[in-house]
Protein backbone atom coordinates (compact mmCIF):
# COMPACT_ATOMS: atom_id res chain seq x y z
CA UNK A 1 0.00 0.00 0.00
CA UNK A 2 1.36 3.40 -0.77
CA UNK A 3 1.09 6.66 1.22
CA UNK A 4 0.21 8.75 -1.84
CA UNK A 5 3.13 10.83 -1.19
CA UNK A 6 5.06 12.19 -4.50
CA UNK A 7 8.38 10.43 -5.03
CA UNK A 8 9.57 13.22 -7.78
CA UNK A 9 8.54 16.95 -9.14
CA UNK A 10 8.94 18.70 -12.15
CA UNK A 11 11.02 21.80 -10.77
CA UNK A 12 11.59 24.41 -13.68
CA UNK A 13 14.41 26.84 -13.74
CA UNK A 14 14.17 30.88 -13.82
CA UNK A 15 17.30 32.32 -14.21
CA UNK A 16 17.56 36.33 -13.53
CA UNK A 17 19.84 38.14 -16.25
CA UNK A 18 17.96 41.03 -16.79
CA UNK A 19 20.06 43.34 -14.63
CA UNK A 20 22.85 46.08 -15.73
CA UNK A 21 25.72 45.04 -14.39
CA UNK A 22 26.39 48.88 -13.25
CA UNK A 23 29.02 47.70 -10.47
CA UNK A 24 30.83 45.54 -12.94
CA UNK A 25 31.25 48.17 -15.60
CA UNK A 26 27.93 46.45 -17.68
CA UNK A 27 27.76 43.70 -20.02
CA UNK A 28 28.73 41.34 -16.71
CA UNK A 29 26.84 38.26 -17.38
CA UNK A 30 28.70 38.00 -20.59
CA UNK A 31 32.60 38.11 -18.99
CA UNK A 32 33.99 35.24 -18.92
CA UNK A 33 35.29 32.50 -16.27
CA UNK A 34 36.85 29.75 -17.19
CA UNK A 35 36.38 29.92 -20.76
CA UNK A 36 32.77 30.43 -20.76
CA UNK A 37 30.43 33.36 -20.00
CA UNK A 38 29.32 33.94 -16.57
CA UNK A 39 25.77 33.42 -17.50
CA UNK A 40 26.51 30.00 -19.65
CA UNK A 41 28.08 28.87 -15.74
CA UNK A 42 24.78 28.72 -14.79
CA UNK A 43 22.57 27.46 -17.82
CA UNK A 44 25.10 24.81 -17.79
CA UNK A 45 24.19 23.79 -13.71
CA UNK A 46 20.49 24.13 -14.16
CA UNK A 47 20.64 21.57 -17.59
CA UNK A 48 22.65 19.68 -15.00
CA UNK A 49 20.54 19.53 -12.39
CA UNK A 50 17.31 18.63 -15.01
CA UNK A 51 14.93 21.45 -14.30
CA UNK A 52 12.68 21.87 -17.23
CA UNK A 53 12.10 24.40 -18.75
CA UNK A 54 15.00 26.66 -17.97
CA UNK A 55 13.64 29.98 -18.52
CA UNK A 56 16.46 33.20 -18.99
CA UNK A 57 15.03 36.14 -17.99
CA UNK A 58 16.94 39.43 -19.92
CA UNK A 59 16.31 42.69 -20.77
CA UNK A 60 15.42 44.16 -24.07
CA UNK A 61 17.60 44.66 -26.84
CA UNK A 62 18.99 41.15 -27.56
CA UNK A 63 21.89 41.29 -25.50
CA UNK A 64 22.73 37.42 -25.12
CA UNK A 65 21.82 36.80 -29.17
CA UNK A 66 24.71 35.24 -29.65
CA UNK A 67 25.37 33.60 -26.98
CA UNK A 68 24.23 29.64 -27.15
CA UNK A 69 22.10 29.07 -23.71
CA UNK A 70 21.31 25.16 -25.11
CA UNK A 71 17.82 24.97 -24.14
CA UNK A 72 16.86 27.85 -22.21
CA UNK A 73 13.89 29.76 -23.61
CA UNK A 74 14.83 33.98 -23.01
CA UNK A 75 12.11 35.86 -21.71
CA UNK A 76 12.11 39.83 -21.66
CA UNK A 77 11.60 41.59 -19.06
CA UNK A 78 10.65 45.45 -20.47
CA UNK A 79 11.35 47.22 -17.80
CA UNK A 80 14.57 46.11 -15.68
CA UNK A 81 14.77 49.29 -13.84
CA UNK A 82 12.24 47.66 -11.68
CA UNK A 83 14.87 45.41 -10.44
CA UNK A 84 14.62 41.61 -9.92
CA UNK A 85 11.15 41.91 -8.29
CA UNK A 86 9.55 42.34 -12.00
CA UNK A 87 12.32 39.53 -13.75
CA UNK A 88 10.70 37.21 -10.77
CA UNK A 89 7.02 37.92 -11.82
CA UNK A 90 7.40 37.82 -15.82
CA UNK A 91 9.50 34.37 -15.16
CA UNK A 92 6.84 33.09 -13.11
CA UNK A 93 3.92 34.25 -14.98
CA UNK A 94 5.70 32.91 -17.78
CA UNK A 95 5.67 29.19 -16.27
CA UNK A 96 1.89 29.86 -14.89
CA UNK A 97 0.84 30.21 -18.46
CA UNK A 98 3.08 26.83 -19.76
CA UNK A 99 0.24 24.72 -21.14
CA UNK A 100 2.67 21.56 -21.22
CA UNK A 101 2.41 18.30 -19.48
CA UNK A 102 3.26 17.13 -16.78
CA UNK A 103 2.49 20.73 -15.08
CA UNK A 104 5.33 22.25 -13.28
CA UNK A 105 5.06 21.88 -9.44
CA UNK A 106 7.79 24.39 -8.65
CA UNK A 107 10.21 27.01 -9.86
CA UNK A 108 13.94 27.29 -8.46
CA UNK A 109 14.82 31.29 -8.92
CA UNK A 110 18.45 31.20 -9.91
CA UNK A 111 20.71 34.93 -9.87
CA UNK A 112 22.21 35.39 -12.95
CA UNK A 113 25.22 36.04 -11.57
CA UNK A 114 26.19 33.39 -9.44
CA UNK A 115 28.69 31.12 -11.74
CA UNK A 116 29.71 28.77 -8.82
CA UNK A 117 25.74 27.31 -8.00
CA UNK A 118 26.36 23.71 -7.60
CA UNK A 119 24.00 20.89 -9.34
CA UNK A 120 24.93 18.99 -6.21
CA UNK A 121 23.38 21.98 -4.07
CA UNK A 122 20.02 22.32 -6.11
CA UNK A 123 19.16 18.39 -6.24
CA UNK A 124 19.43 18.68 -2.30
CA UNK A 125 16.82 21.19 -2.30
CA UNK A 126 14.64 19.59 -4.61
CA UNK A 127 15.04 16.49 -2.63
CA UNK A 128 14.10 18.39 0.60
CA UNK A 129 10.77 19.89 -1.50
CA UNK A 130 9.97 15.97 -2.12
CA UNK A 131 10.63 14.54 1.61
CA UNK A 132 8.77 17.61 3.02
CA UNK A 133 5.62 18.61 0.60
CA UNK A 134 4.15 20.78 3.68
CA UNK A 135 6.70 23.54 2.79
CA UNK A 136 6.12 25.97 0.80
CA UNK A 137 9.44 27.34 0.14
CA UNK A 138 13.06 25.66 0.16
CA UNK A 139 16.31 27.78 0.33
CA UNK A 140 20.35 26.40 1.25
CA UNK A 141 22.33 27.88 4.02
CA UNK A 142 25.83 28.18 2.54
CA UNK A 143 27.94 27.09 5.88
CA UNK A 144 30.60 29.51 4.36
CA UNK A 145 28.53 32.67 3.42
CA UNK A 146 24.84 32.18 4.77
CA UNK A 147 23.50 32.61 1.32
CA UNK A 148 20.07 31.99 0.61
CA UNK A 149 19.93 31.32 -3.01
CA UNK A 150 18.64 29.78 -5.06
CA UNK A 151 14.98 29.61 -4.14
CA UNK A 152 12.51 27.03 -4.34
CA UNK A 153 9.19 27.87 -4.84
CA UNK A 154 6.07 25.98 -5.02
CA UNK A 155 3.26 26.92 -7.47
CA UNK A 156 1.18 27.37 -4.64
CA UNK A 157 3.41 30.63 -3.73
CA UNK A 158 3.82 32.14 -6.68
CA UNK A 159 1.07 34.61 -6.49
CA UNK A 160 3.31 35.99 -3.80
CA UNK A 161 5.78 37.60 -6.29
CA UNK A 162 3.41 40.40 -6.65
CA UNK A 163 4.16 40.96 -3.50
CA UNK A 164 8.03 41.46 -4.50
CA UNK A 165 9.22 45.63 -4.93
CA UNK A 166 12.45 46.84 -6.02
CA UNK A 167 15.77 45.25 -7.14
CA UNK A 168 14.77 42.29 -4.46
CA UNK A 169 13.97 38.40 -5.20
CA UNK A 170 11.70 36.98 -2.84
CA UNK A 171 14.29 37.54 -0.25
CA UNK A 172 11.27 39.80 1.87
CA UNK A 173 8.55 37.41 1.45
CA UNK A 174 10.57 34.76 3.15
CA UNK A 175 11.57 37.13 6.17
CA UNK A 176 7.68 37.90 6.03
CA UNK A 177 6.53 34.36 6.25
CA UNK A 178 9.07 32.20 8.19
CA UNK A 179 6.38 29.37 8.19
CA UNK A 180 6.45 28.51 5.12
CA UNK A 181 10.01 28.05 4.67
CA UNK A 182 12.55 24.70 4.81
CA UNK A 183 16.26 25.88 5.62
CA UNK A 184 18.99 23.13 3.68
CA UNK A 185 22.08 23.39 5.31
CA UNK A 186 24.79 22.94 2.72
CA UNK A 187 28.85 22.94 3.05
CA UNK A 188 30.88 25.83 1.03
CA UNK A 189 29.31 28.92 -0.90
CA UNK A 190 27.52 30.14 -3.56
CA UNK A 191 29.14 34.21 -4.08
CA UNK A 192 27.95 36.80 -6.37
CA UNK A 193 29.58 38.31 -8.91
CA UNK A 194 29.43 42.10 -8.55
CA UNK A 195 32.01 43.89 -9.65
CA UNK A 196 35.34 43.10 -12.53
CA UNK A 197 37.68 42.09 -8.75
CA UNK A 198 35.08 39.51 -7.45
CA UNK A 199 35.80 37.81 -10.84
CA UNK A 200 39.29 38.23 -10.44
CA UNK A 201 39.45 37.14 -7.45
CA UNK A 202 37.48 34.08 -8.11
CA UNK A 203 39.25 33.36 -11.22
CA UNK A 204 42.69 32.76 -9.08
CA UNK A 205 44.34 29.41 -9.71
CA UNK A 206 43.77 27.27 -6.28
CA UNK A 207 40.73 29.75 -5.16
CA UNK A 208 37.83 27.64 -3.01
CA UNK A 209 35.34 28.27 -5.38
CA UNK A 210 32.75 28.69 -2.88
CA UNK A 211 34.79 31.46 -1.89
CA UNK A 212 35.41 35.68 -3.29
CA UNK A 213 36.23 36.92 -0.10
C-alpha cells in the first residue's frame, strides 16, 4: 500500500539576467570564467541539475543573441529598472501560463550572476521539497557565506511575487513568512559576482570556489 506521497517533481528553472551590471562596468553576465560566460556557468548547472524548462530572464535589446544558452527559452523583461522583483514575476507568470504536461510543481529562482551554484546543491533542495511537501518554500544555508539562493518555490506561492518591490527576489517574502520556509544546510558557498575584482578574485588558480572573499 502506498502513502500517496510524491516520489519526484517537475522543478523548472528561472534564471535572472535582466540586470545592468552597473558595479561591474555592464555587459557582466557575458565576462567570462573559465572559458565560458558567466551566465553560460549557470545554464550549464540548471541543464545539470534537469529542471525543465530553464527559462532566462533578460532585458530588451537582444543582448545574449549570440550567446548559445542550449535549451533555455529567453524571456524579456521590459522594464529592468524595476529590479529583480519584476524579472521574478514575468518568469513566473511565464511558467503559470506553460500549457505543457506534466504541469510544473515548482520554480527554483536562480541569480544570474552566481557562476559557482552547484547541481549537487540544487538536487538537495529539490530532494528536501519531495521529503517535506508541507513547505512551501526551500532555500540552502551556505555554511561559508549564509547565502540563501537559489529559491525554491512551489506553485502554490507564486502569487506571492506580486508581492516582490524593487531590485529584491523573494528575499522579503521569506523574512515575512518564516512558516512557510525549509532551511537546507549545505557545506561551502555560492558568491555573487558584482564587480570586474570579485571575478578576479574568483578566477585565481587554487581559489575555493565557494569562496570571493
Amino acid at each position: 500500500m502506498t502513502s500517496g506521497r510524491a516520489t519526484s517533481i517537475r522543478v523548472a528553472g528561472v534564471i535572472l539576467a535582466a540586470g545592468s551590471g552597473t558595479r561591474f562596468g555592464g555587459r557582466k553576465l557575458l565576462a567570462e570564467l573559465e572559458g565560458r560566460p558567466i551566465l553560460r556557468h549557470v545554464v550549464d548547472v540548471a541543464v545539470a541539475a534537469g529542471l525543465d524548462p530553464i527559462l532566462v530572464v533578460e532585458p530588451p535589446g537582444d543582448p545574449f543573441g549570440t550567446l548559445d544558452l542550449g535549451p533555455a527559452e529567453r524571456v524579456v523583461n521590459p522594464v529592468p529598472a524595476d529590479g529583480l522583483s519584476g524579472s521574478v514575476r514575468i518568469g513566473l507568470r511565464s511558467l503559470d501560463a506553460d500549457a505543457s504536461q506534466p504541469p510544473v510543481d515548482a520554480a527554483l529562482i536562480l541569480p544570474g550572476d552566481q557562476p559557482r551554484v552547484r547541481a549537487d546543491a540544487i538536487a538537495a533542495l529539490i530532494q528536501a521539497a519531495v521529503t517535506h511537501p508541507e513547505v512551501s518554500f526551500v532555500v540552502p544555508h551556505y555554511s561559508r557565506d549564509g547565502g540563501r539562493n537559489p529559491v525554491l518555490a512551489r506553485r502554490s506561492v507564486w502569487r506571492l511575487a506580486d508581492e516582490l518591490a524593487g531590485d529584491r527576489g523573494f528575499g522579503p517574502v521569506l523574512a515575512a513568512h518564516p512558516e512557510l520556509i525549509l532551511e537546507v544546510a549545505l557545506d561551502g558557498g555560492n558568491p555573487d559576482i558584482d564587480t570586474a575584482e570579485d571575478l578576479r578574485r574568483l578566477a585565481e588558480p587554487g581559489r575555493d570556489p565557494g569562496d570571493v572573499s
